[in-house]
C-alpha atoms as a PDB file:
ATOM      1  CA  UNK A   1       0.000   0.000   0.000  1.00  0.00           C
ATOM      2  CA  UNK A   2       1.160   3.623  -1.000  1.00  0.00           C
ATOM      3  CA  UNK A   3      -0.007   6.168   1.237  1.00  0.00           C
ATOM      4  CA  UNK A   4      -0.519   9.864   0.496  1.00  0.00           C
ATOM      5  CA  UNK A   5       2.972  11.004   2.314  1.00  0.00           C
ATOM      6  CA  UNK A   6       5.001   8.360   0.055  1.00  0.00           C
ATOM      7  CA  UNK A   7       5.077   5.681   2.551  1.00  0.00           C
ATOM      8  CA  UNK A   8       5.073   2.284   0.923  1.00  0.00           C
ATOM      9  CA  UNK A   9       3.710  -0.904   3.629  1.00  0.00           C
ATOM     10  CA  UNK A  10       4.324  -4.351   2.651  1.00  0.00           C
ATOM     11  CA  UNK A  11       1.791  -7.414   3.695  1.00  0.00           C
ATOM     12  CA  UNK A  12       3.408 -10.893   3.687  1.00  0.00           C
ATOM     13  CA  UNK A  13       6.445 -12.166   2.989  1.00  0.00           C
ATOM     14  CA  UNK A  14       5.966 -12.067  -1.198  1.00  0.00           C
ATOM     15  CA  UNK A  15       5.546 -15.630  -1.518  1.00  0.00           C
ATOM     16  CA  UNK A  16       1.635 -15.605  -2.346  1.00  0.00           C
ATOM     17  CA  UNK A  17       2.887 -12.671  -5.550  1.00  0.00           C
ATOM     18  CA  UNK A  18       2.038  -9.616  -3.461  1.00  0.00           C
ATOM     19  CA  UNK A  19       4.655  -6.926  -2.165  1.00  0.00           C
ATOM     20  CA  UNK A  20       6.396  -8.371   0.808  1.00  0.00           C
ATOM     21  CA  UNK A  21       9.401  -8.419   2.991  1.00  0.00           C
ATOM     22  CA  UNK A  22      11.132 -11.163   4.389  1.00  0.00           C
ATOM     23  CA  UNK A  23      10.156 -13.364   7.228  1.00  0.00           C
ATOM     24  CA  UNK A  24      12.140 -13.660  10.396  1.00  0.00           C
ATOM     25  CA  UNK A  25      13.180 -16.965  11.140  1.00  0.00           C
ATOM     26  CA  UNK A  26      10.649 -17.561  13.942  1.00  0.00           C
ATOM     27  CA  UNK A  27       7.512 -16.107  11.728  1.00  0.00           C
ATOM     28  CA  UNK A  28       5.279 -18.183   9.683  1.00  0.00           C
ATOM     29  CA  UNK A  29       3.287 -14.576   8.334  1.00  0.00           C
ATOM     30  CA  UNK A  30       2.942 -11.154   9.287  1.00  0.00           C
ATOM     31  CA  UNK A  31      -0.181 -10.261  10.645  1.00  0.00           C
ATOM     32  CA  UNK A  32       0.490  -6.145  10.294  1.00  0.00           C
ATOM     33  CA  UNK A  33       1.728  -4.226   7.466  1.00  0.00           C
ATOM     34  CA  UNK A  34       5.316  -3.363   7.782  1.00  0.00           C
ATOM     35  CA  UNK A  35       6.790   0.091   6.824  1.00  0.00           C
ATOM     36  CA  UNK A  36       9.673  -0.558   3.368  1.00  0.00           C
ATOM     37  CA  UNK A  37      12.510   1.424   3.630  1.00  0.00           C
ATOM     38  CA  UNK A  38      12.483   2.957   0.163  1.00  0.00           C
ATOM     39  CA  UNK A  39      12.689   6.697  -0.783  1.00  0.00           C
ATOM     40  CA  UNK A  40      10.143   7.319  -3.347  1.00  0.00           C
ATOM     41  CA  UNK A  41      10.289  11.173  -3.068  1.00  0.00           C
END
């Protein structure tokens, strides 16, 4: 998701095709969006 300030959230861990970031190694999904550390300004 791409909110109005340029903030760019990722659900999942990508394996499903969506945007995601990678799992921790105790995870098995991520229940809350997390925050990508990309500058799209």
């Amino acid at each position: 998701a791409l909110t109005e300030s340029a903030k760019l959230y990722a659900f999942g861990a990508g394996d499903k095709g969506q945007l995601g970031t990678e799992l921790l190694a105790y995870q098995s999904e991520r229940g809350n969006p997390e925050l990508v550390d990309i500058d799209l300004n």
